[in-house]
PDB file of N, CA and C in Angstrom:
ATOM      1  N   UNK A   1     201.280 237.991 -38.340  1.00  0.00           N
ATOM      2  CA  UNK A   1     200.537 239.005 -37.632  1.00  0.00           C
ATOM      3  C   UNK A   1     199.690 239.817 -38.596  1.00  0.00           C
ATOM      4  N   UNK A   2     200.461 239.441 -39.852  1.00  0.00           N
ATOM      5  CA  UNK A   2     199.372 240.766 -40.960  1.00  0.00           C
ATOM      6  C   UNK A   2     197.997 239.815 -41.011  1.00  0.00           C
ATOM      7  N   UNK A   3     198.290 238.830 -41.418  1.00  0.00           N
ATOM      8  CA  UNK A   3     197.108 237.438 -41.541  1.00  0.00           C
ATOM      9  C   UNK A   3     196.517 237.590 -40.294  1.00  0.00           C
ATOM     10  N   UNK A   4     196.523 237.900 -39.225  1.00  0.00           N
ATOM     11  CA  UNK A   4     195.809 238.053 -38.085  1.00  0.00           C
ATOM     12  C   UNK A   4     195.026 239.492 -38.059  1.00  0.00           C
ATOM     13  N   UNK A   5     195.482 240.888 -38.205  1.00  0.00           N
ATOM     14  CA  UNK A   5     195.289 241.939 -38.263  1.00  0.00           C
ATOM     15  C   UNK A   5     194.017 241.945 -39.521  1.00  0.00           C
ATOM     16  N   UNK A   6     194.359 241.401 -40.643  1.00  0.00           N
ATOM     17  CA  UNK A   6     193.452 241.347 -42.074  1.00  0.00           C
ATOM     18  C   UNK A   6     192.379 240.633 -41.773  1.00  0.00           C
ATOM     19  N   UNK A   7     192.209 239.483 -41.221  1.00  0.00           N
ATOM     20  CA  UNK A   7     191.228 238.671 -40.555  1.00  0.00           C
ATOM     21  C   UNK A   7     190.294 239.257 -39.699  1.00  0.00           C
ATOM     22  N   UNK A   8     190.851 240.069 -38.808  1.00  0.00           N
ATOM     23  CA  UNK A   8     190.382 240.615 -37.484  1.00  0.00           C
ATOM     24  C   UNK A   8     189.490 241.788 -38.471  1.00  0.00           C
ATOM     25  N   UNK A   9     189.956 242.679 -39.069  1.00  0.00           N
ATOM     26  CA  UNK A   9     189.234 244.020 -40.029  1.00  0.00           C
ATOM     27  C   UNK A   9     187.865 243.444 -40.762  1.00  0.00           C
ATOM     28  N   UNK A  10     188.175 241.959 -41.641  1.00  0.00           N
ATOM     29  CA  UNK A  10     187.317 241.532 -42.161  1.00  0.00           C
ATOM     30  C   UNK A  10     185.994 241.266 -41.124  1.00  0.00           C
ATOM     31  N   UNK A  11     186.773 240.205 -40.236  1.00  0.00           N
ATOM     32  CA  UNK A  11     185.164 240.068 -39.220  1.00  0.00           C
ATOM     33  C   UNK A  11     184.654 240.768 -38.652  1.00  0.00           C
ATOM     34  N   UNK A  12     185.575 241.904 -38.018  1.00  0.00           N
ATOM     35  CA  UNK A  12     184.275 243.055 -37.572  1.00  0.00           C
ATOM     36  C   UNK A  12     183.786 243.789 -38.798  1.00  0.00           C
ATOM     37  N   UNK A  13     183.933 243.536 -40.406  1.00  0.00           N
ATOM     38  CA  UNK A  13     183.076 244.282 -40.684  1.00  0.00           C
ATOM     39  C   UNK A  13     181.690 243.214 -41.142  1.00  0.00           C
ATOM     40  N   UNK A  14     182.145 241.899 -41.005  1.00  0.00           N
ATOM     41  CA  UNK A  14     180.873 240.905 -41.480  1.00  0.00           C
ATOM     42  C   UNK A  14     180.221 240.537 -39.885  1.00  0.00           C
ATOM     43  N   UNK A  15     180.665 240.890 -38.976  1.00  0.00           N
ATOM     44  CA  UNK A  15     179.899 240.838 -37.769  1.00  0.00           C
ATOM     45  C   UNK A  15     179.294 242.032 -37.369  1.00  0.00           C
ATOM     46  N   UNK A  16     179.535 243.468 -37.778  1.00  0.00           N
ATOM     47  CA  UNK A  16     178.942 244.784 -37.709  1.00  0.00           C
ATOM     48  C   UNK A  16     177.821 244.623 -38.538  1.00  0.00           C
ATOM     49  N   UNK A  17     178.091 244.166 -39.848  1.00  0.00           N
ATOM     50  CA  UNK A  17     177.031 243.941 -40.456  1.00  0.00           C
ATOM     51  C   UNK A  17     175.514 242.919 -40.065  1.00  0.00           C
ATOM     52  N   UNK A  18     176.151 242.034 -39.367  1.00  0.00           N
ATOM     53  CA  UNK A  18     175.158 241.038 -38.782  1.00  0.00           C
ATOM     54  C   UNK A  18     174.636 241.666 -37.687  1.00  0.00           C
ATOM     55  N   UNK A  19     175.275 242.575 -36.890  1.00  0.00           N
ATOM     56  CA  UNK A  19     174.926 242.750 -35.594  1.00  0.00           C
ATOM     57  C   UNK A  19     173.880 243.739 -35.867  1.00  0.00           C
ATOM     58  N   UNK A  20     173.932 244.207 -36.825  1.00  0.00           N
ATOM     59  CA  UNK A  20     173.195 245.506 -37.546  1.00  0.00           C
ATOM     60  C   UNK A  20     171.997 244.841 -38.017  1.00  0.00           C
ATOM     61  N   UNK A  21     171.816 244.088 -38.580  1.00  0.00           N
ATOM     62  CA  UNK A  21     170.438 242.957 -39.244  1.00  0.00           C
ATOM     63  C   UNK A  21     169.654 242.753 -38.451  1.00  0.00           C
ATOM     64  N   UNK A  22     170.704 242.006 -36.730  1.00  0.00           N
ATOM     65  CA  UNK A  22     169.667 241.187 -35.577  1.00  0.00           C
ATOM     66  C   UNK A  22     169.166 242.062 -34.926  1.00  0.00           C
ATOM     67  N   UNK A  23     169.849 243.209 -34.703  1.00  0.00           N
ATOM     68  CA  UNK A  23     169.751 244.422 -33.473  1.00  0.00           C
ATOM     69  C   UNK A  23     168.769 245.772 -34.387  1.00  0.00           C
ATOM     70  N   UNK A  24     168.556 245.835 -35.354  1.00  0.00           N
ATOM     71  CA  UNK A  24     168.129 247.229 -36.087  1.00  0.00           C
ATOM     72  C   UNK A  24     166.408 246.843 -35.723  1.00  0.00           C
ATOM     73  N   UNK A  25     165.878 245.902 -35.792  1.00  0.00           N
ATOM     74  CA  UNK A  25     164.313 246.529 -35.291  1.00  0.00           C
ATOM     75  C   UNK A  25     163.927 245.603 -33.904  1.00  0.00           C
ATOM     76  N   UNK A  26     165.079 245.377 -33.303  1.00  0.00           N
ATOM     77  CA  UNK A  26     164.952 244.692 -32.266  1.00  0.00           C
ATOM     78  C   UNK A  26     163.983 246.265 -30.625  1.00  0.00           C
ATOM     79  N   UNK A  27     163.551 245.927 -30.357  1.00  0.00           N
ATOM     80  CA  UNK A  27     162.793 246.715 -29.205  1.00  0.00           C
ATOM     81  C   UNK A  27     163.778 246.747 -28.173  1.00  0.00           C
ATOM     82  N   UNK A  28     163.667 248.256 -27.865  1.00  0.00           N
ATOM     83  CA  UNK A  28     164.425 248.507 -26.628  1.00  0.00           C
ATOM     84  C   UNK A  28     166.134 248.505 -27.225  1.00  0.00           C
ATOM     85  N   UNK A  29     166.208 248.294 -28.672  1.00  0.00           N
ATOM     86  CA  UNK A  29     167.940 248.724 -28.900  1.00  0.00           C
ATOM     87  C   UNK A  29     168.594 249.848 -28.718  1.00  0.00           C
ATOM     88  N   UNK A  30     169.725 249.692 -28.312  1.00  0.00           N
ATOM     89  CA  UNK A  30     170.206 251.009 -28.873  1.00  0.00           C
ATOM     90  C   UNK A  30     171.300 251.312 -30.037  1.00  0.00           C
ATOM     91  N   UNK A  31     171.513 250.033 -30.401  1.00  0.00           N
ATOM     92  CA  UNK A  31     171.698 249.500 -31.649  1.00  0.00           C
ATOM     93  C   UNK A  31     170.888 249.560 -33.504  1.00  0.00           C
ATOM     94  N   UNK A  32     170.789 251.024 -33.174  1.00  0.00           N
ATOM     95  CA  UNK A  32     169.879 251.436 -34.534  1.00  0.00           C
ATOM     96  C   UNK A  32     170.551 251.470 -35.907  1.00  0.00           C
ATOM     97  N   UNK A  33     171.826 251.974 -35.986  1.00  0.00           N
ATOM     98  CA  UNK A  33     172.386 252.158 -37.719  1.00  0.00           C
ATOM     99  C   UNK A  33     173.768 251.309 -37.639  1.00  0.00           C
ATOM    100  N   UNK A  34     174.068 251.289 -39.027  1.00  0.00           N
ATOM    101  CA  UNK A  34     175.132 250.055 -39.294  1.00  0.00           C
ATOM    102  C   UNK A  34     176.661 251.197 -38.426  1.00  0.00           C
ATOM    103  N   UNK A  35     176.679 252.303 -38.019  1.00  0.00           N
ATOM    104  CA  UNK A  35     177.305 253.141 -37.448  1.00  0.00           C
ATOM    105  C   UNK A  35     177.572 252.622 -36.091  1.00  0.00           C
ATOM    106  N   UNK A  36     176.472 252.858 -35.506  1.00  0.00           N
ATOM    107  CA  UNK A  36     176.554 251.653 -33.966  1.00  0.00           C
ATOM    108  C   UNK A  36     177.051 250.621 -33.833  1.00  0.00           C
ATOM    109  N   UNK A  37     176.310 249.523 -34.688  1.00  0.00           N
ATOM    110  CA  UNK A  37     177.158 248.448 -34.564  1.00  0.00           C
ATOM    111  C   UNK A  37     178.424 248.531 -34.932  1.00  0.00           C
ATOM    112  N   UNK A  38     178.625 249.078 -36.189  1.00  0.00           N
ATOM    113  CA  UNK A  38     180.451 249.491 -36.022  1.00  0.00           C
ATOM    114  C   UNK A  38     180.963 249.370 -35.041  1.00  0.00           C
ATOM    115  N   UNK A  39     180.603 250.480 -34.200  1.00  0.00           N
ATOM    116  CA  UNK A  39     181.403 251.174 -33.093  1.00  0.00           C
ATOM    117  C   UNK A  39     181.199 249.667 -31.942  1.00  0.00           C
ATOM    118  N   UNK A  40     180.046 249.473 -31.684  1.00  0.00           N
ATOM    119  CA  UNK A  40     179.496 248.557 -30.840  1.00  0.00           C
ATOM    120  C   UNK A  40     180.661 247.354 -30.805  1.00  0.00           C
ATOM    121  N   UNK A  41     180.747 246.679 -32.359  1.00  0.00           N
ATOM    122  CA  UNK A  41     181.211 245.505 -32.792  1.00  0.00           C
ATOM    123  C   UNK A  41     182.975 246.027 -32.322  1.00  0.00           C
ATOM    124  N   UNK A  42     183.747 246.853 -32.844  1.00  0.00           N
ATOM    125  CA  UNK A  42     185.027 247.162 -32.825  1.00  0.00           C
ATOM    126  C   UNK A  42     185.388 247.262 -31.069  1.00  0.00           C
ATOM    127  N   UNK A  43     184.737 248.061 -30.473  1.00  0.00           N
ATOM    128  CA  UNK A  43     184.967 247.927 -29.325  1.00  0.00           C
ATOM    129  C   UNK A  43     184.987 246.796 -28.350  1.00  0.00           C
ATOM    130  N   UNK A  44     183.873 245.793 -28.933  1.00  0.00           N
ATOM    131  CA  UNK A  44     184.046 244.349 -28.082  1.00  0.00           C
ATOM    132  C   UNK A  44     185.378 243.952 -28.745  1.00  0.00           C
ATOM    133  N   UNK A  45     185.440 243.862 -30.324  1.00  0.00           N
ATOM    134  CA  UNK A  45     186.779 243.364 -30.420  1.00  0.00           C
ATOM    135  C   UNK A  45     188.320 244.129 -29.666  1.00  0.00           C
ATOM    136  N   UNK A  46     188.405 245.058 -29.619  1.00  0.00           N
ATOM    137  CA  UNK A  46     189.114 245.485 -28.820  1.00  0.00           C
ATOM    138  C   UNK A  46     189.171 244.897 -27.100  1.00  0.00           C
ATOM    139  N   UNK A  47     188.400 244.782 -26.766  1.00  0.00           N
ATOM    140  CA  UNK A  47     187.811 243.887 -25.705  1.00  0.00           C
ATOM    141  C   UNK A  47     188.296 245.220 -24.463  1.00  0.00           C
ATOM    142  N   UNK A  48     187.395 246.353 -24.785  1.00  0.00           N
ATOM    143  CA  UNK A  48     187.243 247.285 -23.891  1.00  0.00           C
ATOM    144  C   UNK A  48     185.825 247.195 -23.998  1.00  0.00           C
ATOM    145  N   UNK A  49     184.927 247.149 -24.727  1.00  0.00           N
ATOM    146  CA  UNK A  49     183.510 247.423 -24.398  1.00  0.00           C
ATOM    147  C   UNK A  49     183.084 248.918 -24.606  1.00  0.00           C
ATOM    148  N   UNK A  50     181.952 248.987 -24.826  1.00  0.00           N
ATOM    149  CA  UNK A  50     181.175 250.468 -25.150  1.00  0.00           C
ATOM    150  C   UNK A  50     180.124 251.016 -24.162  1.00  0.00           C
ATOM    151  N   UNK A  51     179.593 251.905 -24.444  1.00  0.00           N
ATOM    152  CA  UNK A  51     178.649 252.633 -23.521  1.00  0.00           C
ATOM    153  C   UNK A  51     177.387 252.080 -24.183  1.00  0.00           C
ATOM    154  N   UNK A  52     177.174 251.751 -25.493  1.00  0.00           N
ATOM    155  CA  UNK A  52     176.373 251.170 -25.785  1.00  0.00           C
ATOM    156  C   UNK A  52     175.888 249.706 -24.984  1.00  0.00           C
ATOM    157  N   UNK A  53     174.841 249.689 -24.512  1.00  0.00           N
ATOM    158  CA  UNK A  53     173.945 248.465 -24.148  1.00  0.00           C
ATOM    159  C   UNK A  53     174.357 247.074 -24.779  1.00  0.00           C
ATOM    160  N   UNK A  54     174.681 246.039 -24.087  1.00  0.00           N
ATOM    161  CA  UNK A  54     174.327 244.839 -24.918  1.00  0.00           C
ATOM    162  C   UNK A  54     173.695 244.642 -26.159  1.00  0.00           C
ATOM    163  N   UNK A  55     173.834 243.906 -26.633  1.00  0.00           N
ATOM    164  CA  UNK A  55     172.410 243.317 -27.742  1.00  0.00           C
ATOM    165  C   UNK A  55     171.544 242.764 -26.907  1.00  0.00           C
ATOM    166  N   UNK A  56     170.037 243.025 -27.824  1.00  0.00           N
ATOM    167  CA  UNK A  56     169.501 242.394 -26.932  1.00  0.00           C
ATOM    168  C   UNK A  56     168.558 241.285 -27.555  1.00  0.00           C
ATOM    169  N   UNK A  57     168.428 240.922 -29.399  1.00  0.00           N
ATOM    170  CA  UNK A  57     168.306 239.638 -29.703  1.00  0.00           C
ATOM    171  C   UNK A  57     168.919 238.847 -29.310  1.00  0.00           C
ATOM    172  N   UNK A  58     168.957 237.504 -29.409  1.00  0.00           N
ATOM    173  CA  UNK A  58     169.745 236.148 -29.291  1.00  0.00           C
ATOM    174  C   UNK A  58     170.181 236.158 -30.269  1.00  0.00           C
ATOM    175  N   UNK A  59     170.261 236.254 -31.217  1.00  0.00           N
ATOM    176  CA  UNK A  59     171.077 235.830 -32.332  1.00  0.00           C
ATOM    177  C   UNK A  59     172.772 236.915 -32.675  1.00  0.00           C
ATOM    178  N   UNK A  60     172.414 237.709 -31.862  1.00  0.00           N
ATOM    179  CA  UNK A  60     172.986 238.924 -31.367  1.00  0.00           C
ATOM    180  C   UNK A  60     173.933 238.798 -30.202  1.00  0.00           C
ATOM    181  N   UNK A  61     173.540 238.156 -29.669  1.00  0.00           N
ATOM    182  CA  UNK A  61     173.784 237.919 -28.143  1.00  0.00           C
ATOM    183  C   UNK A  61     175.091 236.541 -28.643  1.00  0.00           C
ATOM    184  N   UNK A  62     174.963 235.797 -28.930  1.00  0.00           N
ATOM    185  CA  UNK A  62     175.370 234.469 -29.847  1.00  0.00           C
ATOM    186  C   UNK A  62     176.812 235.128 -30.636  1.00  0.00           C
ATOM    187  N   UNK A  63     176.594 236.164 -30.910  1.00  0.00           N
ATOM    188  CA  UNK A  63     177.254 236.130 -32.070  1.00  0.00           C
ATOM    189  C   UNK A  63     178.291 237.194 -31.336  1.00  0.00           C
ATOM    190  N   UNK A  64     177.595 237.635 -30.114  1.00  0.00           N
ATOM    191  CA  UNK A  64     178.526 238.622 -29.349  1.00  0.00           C
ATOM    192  C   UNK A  64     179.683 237.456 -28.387  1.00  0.00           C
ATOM    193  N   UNK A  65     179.131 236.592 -28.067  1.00  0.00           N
ATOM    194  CA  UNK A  65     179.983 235.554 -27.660  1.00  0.00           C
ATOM    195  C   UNK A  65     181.297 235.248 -28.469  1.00  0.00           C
ATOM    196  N   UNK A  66     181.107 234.830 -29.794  1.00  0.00           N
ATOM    197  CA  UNK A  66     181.929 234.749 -30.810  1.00  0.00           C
ATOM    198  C   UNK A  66     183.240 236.021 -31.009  1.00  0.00           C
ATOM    199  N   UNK A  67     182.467 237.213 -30.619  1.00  0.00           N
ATOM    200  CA  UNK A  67     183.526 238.432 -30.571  1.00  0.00           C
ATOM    201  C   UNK A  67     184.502 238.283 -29.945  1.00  0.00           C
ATOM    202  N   UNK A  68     183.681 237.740 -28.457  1.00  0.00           N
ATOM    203  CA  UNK A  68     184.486 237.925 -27.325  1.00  0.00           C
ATOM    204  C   UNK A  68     185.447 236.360 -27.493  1.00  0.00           C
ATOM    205  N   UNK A  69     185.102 235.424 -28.058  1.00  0.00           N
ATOM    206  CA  UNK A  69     186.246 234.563 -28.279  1.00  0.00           C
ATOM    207  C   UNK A  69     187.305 234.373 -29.084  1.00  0.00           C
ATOM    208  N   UNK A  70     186.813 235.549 -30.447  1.00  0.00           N
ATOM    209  CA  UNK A  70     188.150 236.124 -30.770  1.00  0.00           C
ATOM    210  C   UNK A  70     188.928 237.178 -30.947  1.00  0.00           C
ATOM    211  N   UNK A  71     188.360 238.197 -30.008  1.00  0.00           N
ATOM    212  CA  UNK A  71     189.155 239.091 -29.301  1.00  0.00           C
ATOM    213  C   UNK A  71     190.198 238.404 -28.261  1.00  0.00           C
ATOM    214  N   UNK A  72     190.087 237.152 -27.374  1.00  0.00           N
ATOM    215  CA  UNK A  72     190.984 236.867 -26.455  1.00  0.00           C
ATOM    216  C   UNK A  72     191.902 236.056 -27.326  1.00  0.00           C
ATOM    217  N   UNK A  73     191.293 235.267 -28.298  1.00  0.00           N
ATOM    218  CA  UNK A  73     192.310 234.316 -29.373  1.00  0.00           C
ATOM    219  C   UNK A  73     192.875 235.297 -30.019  1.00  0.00           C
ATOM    220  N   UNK A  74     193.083 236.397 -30.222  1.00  0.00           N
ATOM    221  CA  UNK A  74     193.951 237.104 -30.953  1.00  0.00           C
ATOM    222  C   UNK A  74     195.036 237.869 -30.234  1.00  0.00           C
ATOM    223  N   UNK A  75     194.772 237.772 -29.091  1.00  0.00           N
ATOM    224  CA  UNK A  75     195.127 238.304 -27.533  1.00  0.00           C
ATOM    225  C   UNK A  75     196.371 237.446 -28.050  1.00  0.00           C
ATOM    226  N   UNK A  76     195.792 236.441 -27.537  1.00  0.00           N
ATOM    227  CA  UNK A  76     196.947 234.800 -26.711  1.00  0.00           C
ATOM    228  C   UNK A  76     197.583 235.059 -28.134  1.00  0.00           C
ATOM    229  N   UNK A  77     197.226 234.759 -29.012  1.00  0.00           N
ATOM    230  CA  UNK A  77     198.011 234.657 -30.820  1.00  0.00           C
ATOM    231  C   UNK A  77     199.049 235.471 -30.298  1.00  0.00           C
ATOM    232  N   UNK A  78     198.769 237.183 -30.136  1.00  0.00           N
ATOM    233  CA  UNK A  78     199.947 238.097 -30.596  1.00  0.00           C
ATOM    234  C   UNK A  78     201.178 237.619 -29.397  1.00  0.00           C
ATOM    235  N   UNK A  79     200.472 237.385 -28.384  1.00  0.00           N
ATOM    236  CA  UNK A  79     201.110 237.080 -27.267  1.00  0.00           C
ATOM    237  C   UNK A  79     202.179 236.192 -27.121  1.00  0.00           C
ATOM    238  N   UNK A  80     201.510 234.775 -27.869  1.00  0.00           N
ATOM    239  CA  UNK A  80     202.333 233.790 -27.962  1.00  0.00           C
ATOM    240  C   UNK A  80     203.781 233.903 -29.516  1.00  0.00           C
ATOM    241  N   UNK A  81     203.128 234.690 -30.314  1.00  0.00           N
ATOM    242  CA  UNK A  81     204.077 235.369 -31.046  1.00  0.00           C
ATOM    243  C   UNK A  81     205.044 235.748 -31.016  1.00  0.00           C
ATOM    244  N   UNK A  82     205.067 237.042 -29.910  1.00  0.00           N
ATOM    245  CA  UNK A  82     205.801 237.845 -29.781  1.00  0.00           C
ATOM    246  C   UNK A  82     206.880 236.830 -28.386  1.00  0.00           C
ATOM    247  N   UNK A  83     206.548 236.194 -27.795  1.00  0.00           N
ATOM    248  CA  UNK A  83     207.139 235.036 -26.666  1.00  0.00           C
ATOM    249  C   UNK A  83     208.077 234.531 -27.728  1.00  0.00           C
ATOM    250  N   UNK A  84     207.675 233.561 -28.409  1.00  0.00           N
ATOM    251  CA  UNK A  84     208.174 232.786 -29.696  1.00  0.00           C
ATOM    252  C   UNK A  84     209.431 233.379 -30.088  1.00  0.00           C
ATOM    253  N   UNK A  85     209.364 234.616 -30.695  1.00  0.00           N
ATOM    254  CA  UNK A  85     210.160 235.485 -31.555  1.00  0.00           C
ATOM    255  C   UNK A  85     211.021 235.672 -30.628  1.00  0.00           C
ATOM    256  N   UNK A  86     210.644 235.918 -28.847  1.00  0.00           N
ATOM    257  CA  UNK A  86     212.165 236.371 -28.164  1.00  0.00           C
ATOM    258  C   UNK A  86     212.508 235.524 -27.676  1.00  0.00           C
ATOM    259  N   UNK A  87     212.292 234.347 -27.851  1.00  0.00           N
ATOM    260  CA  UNK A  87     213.006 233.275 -27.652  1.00  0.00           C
ATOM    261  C   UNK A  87     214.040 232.569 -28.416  1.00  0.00           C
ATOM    262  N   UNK A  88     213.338 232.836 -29.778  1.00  0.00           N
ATOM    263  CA  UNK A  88     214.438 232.279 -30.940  1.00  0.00           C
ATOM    264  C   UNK A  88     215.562 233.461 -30.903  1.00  0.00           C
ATOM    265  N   UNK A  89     214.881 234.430 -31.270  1.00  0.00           N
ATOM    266  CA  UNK A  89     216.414 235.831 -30.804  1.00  0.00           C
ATOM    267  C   UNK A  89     217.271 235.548 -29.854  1.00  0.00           C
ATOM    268  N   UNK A  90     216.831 235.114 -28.373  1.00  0.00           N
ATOM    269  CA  UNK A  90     217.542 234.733 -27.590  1.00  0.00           C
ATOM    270  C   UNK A  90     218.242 233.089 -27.731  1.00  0.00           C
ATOM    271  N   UNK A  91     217.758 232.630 -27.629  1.00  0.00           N
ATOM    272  CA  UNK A  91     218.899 231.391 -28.368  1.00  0.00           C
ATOM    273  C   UNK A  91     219.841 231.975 -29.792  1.00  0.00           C
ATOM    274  N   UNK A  92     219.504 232.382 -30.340  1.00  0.00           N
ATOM    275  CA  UNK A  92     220.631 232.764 -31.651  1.00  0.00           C
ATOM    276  C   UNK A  92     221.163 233.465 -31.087  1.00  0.00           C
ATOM    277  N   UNK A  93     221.191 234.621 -30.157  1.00  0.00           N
ATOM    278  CA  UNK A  93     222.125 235.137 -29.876  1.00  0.00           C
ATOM    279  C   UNK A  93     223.065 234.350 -28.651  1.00  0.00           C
ATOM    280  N   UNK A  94     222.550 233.318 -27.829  1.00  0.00           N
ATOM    281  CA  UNK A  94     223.316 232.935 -26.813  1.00  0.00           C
ATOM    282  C   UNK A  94     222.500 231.377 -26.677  1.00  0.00           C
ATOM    283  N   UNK A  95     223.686 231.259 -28.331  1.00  0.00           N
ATOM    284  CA  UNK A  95     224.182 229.548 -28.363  1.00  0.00           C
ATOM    285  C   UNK A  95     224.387 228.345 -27.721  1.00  0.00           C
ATOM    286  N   UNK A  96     223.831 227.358 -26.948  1.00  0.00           N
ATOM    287  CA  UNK A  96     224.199 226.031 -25.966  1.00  0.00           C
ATOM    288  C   UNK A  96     225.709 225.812 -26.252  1.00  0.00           C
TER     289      UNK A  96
END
């Protein structure tokens, strides 16, 4: 789970950063400083979403897809984890 958590910190900050590149002189953003996308980027990963607008490059848009597929893969990960773990607890404690 730490290997998941450390992973997850790293890509939103190399996808804040990207989102910040495609979206900073894009027209009509509201995606102006590497601050936004922060916020922008962390919140899709959280997979609540922001008040902030979409992106509205494609390359942006692309890469917002990618968020959203591993925000839910990290979902199912902790999920299937934590299943895992009370299962083996429960067999060790109540032996066949």
């Amino acid at each position: 789970m730490v290997a998941l958590a450390l992973a997850t910190v790293l890509f939103d900050i190399v996808a804040s950063a990207l989102i910040y590149l495609f979206e900073r002189h894009a027209h009509g953003t509201k995606i102006t400083n590497f601050g936004d996308a922060m916020f922008w980027t962390t919140t899709q990963l959280l997979t609540v979403s922001s008040q902030l607008p979409n992106p509205i490059s494609t390359p942006a848009r692309v890469l917002d897809i990618g968020l959203q597929a591993w925000a839910i893969s990290a979902v199912a990960i902790l999920a299937g984890s934590f299943g895992a773990f009370f299962h083996r607890r429960g067999n060790e404690m109540d032996p066949p």
